[in-house]
C-alpha atoms as a PDB file:
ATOM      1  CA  UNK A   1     -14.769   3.451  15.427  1.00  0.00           C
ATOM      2  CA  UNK A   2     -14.802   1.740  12.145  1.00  0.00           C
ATOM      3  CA  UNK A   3     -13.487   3.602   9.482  1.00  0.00           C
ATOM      4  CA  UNK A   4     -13.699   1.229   6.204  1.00  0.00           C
ATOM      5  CA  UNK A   5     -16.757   1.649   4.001  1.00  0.00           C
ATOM      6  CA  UNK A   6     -18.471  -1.250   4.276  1.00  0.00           C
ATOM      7  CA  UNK A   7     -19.555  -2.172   0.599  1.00  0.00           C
ATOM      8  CA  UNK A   8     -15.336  -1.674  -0.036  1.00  0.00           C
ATOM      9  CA  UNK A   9     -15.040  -4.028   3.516  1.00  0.00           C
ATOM     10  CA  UNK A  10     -17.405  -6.458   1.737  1.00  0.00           C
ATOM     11  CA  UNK A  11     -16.045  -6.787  -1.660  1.00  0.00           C
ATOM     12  CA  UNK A  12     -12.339  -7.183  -0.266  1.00  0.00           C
ATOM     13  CA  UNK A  13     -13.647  -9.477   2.128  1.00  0.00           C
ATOM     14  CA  UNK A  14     -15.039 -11.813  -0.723  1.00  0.00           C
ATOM     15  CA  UNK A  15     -11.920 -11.867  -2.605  1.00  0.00           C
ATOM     16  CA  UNK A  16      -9.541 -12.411   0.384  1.00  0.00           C
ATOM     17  CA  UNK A  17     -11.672 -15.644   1.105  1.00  0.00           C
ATOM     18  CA  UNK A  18     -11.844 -16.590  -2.568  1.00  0.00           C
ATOM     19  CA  UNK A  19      -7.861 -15.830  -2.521  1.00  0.00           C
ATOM     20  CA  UNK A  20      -7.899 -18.180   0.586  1.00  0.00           C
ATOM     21  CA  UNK A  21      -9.408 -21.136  -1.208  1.00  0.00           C
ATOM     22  CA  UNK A  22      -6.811 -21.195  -3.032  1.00  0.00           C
ATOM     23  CA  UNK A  23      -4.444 -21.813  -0.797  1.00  0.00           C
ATOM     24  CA  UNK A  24      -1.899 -23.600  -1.239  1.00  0.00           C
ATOM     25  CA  UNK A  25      -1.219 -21.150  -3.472  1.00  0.00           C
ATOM     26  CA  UNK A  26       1.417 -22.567  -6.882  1.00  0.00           C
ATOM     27  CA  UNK A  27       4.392 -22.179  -6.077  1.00  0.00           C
ATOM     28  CA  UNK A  28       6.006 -20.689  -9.421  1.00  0.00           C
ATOM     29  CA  UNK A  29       2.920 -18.329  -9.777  1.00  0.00           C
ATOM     30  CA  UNK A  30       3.697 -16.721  -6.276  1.00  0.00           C
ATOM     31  CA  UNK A  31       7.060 -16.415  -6.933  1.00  0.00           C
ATOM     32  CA  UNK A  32       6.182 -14.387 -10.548  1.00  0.00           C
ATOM     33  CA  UNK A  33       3.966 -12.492  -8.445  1.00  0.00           C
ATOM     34  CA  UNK A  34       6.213 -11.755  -5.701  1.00  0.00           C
ATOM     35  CA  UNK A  35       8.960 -10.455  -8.447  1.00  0.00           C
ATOM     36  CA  UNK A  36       6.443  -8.192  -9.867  1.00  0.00           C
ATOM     37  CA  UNK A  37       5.135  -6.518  -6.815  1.00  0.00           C
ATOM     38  CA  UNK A  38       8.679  -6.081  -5.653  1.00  0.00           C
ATOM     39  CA  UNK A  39       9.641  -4.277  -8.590  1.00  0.00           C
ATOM     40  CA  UNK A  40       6.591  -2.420  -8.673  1.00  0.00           C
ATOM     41  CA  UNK A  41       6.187  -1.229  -4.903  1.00  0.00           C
ATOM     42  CA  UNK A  42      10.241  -0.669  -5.244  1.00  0.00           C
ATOM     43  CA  UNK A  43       9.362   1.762  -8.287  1.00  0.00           C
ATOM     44  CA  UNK A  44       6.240   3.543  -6.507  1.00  0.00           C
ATOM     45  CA  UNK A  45       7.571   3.829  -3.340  1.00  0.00           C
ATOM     46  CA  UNK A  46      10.779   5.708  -4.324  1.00  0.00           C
ATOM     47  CA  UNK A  47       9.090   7.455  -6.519  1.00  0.00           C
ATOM     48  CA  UNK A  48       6.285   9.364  -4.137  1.00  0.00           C
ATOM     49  CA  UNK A  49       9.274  10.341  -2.556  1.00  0.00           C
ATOM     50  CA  UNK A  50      11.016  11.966  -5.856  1.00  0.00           C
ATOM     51  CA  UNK A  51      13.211   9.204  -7.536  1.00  0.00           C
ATOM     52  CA  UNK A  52      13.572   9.868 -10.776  1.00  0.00           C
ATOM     53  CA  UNK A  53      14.327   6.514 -11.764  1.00  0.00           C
ATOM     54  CA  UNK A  54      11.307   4.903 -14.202  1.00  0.00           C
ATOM     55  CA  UNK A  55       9.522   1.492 -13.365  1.00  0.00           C
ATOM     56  CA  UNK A  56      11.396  -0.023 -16.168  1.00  0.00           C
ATOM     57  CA  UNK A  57      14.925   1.487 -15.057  1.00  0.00           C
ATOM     58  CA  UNK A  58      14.259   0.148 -11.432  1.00  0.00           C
ATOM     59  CA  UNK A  59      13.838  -3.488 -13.083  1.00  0.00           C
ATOM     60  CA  UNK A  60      17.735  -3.149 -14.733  1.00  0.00           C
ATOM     61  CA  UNK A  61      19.185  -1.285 -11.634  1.00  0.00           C
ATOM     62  CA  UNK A  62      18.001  -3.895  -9.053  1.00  0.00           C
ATOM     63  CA  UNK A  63      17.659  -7.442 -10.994  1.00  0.00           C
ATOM     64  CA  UNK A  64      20.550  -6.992 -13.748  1.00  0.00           C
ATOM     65  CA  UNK A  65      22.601  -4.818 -11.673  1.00  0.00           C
ATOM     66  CA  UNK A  66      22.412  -2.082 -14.402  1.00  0.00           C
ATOM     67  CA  UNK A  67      23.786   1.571 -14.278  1.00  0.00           C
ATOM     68  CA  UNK A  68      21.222   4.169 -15.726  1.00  0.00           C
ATOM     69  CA  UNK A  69      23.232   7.320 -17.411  1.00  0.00           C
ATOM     70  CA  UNK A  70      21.973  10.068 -16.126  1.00  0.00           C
ATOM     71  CA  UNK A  71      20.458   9.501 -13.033  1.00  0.00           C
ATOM     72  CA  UNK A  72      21.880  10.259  -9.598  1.00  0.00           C
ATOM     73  CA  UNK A  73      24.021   7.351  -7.953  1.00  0.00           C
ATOM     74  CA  UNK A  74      21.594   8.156  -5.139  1.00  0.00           C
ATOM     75  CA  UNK A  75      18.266   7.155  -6.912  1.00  0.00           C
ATOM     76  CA  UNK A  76      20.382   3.518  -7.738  1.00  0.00           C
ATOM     77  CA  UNK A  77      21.210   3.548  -4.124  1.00  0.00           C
ATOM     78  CA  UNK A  78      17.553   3.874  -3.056  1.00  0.00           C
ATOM     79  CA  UNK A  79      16.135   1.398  -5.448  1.00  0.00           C
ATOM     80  CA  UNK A  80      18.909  -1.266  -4.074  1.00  0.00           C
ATOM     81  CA  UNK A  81      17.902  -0.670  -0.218  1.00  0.00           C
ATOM     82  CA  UNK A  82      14.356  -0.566  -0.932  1.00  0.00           C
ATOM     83  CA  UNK A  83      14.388  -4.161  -2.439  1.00  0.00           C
ATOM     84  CA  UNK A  84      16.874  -5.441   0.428  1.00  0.00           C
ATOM     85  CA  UNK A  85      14.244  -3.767   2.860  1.00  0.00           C
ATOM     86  CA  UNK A  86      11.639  -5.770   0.957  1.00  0.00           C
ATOM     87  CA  UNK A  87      13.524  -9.285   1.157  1.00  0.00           C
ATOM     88  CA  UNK A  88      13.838  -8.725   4.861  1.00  0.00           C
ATOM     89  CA  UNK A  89      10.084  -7.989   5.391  1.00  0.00           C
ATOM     90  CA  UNK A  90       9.506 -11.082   3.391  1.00  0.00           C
ATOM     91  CA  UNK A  91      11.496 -12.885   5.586  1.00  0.00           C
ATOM     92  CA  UNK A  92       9.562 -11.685   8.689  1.00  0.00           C
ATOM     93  CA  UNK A  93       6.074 -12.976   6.431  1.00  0.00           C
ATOM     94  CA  UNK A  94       7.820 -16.463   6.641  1.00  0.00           C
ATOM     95  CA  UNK A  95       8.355 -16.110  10.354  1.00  0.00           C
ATOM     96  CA  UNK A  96       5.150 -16.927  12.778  1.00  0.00           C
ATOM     97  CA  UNK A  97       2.067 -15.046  11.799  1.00  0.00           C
ATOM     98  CA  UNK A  98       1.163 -13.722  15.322  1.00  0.00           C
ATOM     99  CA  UNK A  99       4.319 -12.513  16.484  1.00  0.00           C
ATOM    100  CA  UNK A 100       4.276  -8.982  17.858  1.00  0.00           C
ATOM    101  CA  UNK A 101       5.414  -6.173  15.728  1.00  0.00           C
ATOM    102  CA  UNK A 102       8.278  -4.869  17.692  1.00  0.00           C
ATOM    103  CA  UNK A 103      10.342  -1.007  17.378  1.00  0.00           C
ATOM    104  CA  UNK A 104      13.306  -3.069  16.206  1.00  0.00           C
ATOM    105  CA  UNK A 105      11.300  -4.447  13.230  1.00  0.00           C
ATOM    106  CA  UNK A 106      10.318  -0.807  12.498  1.00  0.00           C
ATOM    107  CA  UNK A 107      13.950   0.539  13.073  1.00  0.00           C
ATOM    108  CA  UNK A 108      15.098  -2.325  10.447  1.00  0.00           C
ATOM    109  CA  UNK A 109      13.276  -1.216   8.080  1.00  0.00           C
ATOM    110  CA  UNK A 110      14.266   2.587   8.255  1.00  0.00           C
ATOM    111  CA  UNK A 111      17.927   1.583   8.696  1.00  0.00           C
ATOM    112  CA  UNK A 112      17.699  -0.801   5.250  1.00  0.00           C
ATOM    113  CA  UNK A 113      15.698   1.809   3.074  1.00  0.00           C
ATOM    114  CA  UNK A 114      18.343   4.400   3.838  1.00  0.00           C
ATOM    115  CA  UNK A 115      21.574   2.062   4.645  1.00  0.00           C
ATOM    116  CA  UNK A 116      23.881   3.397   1.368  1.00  0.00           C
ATOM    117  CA  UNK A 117      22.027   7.153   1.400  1.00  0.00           C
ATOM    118  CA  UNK A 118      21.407   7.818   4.871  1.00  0.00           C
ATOM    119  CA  UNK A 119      24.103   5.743   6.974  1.00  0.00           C
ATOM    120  CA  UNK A 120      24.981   7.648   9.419  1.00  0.00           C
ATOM    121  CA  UNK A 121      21.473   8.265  10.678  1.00  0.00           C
ATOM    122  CA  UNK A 122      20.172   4.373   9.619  1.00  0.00           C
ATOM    123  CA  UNK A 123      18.356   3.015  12.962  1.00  0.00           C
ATOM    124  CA  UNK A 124      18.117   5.994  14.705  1.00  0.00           C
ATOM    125  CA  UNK A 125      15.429   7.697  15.758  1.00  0.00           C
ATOM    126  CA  UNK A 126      15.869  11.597  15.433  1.00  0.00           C
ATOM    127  CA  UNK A 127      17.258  13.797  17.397  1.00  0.00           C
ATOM    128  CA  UNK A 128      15.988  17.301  16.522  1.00  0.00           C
ATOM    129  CA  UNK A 129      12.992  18.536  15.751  1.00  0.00           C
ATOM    130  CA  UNK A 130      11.557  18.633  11.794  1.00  0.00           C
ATOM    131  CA  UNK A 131       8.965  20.331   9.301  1.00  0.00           C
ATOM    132  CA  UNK A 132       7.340  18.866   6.123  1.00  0.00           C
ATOM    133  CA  UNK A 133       7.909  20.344   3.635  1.00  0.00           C
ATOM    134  CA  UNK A 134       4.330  21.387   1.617  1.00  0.00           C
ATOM    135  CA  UNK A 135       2.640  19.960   4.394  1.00  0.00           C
ATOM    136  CA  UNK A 136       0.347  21.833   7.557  1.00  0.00           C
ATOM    137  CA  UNK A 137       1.059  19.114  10.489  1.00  0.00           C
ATOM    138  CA  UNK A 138       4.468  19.627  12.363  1.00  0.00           C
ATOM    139  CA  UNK A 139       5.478  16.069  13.636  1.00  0.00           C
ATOM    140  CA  UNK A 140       6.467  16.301  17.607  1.00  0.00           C
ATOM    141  CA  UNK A 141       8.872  17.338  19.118  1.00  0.00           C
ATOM    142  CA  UNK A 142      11.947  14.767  19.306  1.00  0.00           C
ATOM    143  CA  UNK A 143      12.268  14.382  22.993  1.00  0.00           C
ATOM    144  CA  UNK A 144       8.224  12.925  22.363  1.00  0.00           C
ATOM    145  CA  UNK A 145       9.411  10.301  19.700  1.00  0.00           C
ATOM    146  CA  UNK A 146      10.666   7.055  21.856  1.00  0.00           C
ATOM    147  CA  UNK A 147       7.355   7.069  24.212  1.00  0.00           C
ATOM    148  CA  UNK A 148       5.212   7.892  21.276  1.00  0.00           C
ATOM    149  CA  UNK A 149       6.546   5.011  18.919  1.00  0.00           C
ATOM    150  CA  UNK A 150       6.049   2.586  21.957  1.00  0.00           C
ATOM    151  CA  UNK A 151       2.997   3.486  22.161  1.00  0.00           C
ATOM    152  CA  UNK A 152       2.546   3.225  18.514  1.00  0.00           C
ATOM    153  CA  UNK A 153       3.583   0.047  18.145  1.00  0.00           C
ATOM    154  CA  UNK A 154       1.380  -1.297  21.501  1.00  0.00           C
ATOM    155  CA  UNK A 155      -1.494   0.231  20.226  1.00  0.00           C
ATOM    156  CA  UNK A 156      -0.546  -1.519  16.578  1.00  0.00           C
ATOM    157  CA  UNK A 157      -0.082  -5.073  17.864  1.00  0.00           C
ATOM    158  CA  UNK A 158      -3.357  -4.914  20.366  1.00  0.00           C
ATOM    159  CA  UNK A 159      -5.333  -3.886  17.193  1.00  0.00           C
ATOM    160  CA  UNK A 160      -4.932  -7.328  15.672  1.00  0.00           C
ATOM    161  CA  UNK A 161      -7.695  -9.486  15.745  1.00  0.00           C
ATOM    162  CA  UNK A 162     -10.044  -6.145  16.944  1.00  0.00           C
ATOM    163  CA  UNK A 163      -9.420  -4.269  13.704  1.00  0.00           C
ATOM    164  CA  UNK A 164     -10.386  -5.340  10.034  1.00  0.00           C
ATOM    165  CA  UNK A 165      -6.358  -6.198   8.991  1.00  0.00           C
ATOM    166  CA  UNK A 166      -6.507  -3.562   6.372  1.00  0.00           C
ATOM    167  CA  UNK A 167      -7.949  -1.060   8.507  1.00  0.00           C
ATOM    168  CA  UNK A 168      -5.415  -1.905  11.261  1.00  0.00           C
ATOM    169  CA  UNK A 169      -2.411  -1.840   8.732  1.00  0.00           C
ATOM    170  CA  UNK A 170      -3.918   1.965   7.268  1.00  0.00           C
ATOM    171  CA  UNK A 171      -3.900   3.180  11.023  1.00  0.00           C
ATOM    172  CA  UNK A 172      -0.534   1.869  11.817  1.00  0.00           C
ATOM    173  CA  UNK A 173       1.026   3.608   8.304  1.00  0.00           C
ATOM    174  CA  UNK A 174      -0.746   6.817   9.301  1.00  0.00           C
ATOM    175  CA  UNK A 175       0.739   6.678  13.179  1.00  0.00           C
ATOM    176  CA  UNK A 176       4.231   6.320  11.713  1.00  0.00           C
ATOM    177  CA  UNK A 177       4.085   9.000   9.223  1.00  0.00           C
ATOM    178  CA  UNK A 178       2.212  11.262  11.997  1.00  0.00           C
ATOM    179  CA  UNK A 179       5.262  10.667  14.420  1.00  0.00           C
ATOM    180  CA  UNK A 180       7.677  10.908  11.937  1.00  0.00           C
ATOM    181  CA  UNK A 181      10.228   9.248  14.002  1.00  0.00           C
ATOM    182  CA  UNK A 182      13.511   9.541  11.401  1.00  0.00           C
ATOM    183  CA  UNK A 183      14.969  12.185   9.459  1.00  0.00           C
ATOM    184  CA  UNK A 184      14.439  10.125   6.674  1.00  0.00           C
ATOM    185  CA  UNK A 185      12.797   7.551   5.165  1.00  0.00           C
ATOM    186  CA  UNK A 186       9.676   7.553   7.028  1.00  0.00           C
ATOM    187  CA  UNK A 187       6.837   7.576   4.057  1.00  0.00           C
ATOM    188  CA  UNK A 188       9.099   3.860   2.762  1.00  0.00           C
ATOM    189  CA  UNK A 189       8.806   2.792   6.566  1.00  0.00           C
ATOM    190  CA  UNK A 190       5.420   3.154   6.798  1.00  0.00           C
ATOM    191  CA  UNK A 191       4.319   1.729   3.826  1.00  0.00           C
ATOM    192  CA  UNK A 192       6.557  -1.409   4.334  1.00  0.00           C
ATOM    193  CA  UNK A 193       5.313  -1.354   8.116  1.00  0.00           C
ATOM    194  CA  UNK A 194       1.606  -1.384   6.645  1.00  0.00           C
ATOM    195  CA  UNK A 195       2.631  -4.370   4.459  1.00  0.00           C
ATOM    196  CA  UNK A 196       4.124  -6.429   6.789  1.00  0.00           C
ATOM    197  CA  UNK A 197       0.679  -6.433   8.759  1.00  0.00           C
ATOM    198  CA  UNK A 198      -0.956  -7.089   5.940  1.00  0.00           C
ATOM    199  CA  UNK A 199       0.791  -9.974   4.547  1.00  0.00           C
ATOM    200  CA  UNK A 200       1.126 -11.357   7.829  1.00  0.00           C
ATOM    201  CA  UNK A 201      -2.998 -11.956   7.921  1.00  0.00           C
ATOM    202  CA  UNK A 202      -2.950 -13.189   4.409  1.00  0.00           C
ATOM    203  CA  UNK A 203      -3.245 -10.430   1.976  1.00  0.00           C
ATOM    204  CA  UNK A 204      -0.761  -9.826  -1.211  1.00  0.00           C
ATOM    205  CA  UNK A 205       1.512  -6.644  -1.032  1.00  0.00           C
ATOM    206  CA  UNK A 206      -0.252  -3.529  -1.229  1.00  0.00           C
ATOM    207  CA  UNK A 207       1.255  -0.835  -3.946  1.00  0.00           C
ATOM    208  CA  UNK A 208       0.441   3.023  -3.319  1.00  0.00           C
ATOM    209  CA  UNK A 209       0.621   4.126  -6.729  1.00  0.00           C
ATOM    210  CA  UNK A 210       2.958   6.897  -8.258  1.00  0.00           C
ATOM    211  CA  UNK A 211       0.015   8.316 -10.188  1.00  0.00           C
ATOM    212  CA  UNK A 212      -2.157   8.207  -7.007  1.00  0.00           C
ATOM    213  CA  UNK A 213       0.718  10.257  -4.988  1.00  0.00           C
ATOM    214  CA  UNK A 214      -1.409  13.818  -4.928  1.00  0.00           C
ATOM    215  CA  UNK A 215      -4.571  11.855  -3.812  1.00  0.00           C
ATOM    216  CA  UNK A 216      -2.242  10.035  -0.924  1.00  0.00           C
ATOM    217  CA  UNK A 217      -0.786  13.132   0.480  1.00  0.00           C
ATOM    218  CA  UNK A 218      -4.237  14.869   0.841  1.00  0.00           C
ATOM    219  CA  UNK A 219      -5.934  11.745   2.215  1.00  0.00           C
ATOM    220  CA  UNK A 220      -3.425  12.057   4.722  1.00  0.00           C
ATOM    221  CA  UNK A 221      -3.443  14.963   5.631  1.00  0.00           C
ATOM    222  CA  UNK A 222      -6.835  14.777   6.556  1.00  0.00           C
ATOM    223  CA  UNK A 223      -5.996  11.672   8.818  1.00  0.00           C
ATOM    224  CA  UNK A 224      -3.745  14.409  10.754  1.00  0.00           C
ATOM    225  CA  UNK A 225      -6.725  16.080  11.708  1.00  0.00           C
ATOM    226  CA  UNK A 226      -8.628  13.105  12.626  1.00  0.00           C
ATOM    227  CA  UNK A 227     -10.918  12.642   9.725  1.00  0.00           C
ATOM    228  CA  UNK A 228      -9.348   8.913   9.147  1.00  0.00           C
ATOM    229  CA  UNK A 229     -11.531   7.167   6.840  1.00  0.00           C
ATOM    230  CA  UNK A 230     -10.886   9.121   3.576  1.00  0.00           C
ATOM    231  CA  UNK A 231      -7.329   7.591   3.955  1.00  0.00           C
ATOM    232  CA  UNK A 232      -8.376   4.054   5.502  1.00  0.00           C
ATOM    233  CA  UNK A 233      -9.999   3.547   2.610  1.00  0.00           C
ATOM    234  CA  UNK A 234      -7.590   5.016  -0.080  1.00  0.00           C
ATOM    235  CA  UNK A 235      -5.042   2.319   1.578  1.00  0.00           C
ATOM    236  CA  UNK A 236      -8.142  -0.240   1.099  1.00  0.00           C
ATOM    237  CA  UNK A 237      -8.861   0.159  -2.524  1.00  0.00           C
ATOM    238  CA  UNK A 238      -4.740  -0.508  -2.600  1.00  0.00           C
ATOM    239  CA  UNK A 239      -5.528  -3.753  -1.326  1.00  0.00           C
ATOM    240  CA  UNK A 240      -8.448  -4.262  -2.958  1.00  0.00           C
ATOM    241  CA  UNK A 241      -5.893  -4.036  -6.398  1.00  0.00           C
ATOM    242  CA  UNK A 242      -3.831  -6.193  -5.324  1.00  0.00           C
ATOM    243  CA  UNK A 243      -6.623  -9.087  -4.814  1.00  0.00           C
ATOM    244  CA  UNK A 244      -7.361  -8.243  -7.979  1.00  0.00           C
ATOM    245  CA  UNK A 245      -4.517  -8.798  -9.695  1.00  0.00           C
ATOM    246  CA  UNK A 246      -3.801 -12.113  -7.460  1.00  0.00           C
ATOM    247  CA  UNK A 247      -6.830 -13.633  -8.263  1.00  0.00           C
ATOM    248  CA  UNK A 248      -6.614 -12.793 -12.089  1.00  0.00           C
ATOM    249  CA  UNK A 249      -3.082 -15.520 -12.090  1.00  0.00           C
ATOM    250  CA  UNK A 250      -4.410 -17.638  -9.913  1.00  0.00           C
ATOM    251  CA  UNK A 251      -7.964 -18.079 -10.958  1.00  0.00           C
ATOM    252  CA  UNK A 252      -8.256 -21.024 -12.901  1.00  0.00           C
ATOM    253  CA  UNK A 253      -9.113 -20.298 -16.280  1.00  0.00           C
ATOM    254  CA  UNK A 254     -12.374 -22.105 -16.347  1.00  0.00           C
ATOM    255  CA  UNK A 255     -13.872 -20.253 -13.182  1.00  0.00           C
ATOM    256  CA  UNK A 256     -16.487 -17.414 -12.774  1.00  0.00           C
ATOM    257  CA  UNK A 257     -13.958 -14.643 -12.547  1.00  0.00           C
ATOM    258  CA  UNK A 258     -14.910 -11.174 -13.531  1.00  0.00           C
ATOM    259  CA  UNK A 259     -13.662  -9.567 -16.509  1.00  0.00           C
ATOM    260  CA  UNK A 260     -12.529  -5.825 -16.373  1.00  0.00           C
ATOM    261  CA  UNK A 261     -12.802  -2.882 -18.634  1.00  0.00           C
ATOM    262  CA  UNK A 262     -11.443   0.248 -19.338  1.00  0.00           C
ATOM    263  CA  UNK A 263     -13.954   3.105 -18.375  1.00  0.00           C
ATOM    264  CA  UNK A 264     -14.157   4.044 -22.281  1.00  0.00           C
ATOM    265  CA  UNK A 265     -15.165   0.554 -23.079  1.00  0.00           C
ATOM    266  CA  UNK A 266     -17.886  -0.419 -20.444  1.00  0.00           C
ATOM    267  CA  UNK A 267     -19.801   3.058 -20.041  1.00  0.00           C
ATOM    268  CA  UNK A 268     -21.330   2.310 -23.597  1.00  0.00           C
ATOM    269  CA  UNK A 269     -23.269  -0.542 -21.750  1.00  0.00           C
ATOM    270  CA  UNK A 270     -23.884   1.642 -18.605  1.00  0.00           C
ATOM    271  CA  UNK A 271     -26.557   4.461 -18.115  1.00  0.00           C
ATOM    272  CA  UNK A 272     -23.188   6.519 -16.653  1.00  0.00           C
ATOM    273  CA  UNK A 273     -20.998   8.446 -18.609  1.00  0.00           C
ATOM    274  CA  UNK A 274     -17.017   7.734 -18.755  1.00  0.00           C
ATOM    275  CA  UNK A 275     -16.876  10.673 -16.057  1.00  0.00           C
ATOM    276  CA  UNK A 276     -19.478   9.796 -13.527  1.00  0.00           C
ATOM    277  CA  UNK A 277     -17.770   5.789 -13.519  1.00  0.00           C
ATOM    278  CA  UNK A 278     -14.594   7.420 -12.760  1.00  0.00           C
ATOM    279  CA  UNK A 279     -15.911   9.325  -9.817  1.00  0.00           C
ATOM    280  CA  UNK A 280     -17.666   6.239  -8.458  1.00  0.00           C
ATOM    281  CA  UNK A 281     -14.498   4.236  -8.843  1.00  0.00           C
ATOM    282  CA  UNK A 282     -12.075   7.123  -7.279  1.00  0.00           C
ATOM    283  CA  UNK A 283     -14.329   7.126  -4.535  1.00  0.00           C
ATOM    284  CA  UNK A 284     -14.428   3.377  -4.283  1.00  0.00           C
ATOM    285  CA  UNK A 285     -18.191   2.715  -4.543  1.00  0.00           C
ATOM    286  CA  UNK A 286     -17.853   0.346  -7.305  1.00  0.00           C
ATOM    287  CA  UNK A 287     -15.168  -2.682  -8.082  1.00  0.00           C
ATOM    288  CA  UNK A 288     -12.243  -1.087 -10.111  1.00  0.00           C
ATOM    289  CA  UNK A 289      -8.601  -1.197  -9.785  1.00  0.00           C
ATOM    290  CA  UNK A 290      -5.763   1.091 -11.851  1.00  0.00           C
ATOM    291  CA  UNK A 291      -3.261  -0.507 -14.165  1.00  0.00           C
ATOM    292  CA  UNK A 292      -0.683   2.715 -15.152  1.00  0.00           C
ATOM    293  CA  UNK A 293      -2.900   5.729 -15.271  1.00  0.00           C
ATOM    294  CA  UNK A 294      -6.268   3.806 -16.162  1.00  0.00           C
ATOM    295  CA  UNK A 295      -9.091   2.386 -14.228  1.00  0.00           C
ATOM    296  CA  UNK A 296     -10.051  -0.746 -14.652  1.00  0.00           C
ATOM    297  CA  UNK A 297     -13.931  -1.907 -13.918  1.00  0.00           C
ATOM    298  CA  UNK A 298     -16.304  -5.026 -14.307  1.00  0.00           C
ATOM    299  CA  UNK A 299     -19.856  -4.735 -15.322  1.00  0.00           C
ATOM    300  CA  UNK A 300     -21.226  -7.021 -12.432  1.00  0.00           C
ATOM    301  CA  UNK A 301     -20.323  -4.338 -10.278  1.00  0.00           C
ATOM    302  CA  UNK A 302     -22.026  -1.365 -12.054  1.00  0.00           C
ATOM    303  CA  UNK A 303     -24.582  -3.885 -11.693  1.00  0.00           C
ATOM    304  CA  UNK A 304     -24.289  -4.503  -8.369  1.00  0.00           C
ATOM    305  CA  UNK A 305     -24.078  -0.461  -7.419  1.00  0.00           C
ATOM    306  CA  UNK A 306     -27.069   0.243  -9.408  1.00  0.00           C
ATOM    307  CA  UNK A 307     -29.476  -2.669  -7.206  1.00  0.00           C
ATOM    308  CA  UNK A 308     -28.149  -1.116  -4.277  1.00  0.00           C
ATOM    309  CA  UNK A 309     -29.145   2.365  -5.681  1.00  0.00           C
ATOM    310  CA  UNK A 310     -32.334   0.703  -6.294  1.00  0.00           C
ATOM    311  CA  UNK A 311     -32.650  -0.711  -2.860  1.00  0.00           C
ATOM    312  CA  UNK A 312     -31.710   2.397  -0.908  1.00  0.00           C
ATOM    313  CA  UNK A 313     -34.885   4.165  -2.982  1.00  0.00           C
END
């Protein structure tokens, strides 16, 4: 079953292959770019999980090394793993495309998010059963967790070339977080799990937003009761962001490349309100990406949504 929305599939698809003409890609501008998402996804990640450390904070803590006052030693801790977990991923991106994802890989990544909070459980699948805290779906039982994950990670790595990558990559975060295989760290697993398979097929890191954490949780807990495509897609318009933001350094100035507005700015050419252009672009029918707390939309594709309104009539 395919669970992307196809006019999302088709718009990510034309900026993956415009990303992919590109290629090589500079050099200096990757590595800029690769500094930024770290920093970023470092930030977000810890943060849907309750560090109280801010985006800028978690630039000083992990590049200069910096001590916040007032925060907990922990939250430094947290930020420091997360970005060794991220140079290791990278470091499997470098390594051949194809390879199999393996429970090892998975385990590494656990055991580096939570090496200096969680050591003496880093690795290790759980032992003992668990609950969620605010959350309906009880993860199995322990006992369950070593045959499910290797089945979770066969079903993952026969999915590639069958699934659309970012569909494949949203189904493989969702089986992790469903299993819940550690008592801790398993949302930063996931989401580094989901990047790995999405950077190995070509695509830029994919950031799940702080300010997008209540709209993540419920997306997900819809995937526990089978009704996968609200989060599929949430994951896709992730990815979708990060194309956009890609292209935007790498474009060359002189090309064709759109130009996006705030919702405030561009509805005063549209025949929709502010309101209505932020439903359409929380629900991904039309092209928009956040920056902070703010969409971000071109007019070609209010353009675009309103022929194919036109069409479907």
């Amino acid at each position: 079953m395919v669970y992307l929305d196809s006019q999302l599939q088709k718009r990510i698809n034309e900026k993956f292959g415009l990303l992919q003409k590109l290629r090589p890609l500079p050099a200096d501008k990757v590595k800029k770019l690769r500094e930024q998402f770290a920093i970023e996804m470092t930030y977000n990640s810890n943060a849907i999980e309750g560090n109280s450390l801010t985006l800028k904070e978690t630039f000083f803590v992990i590049s200069e090394g910096m001590t916040i006052k007032g925060k907990p030693l922990k939250d430094h801790l947290e930020a420091k793993d997360h970005k060794e977990a991220l140079e290791y991923l990278y470091g499997l991106i470098d390594q051949e495309k194809q390879s199999d994802i393996l429970e090892t890989t998975i385990r590494n990544l656990q055991k580096l998010v939570v090496k200096e909070t969680s050591s003496n459980i880093a690795g290790s699948y759980r032992d003992g059963n668990v609950m969620i805290a605010g959350a309906s779906h009880r993860p199995p039982d322990a006992f369950e967790v070593p045959n499910l994950m290797r089945g979770a990670v066969n079903w993952i790595n026969s999915g590639k070339g069958k699934l659309h990558p970012v569909e494949l990559a949203a189904l493989a975060h969702h089986k992790i977080v469903y299993i819940h295989p550690f008592f801790d760290g398993n949302g930063r697993t996931a989401r580094l799990l989901m990047n790995l398979l999405l950077m190995r097929a070509g695509y830029p890191l994919a950031v799940i937003l702080k300010n997008d954490r209540k709209k993540y949780y419920q997306t997900l807990a819809r995937a526990d009761k089978e009704d996968m495509a609200p989060f599929v897609n949430f994951i896709a318009r992730g990815a979708e962001r990060s194309l956009d933001i890609y292209l935007s350094v790498l474009l060359p100035a002189t090309s064709k490349d759109q130009k996006y507005f705030l919702l405030s700015e561009i509805a005063k050419s549209t025949p929709y309100s502010e309101k209505y252009l932020n439903l359409l672009a929380r629900q991904g029918k039309i092209d928009a990406h956040k920056k902070d707390r703010n969409w971000l939309v071109s007019l070609e594709s209010i353009n675009d949504y309103i022929k194919n309104r036109q069409r479907q009539r």
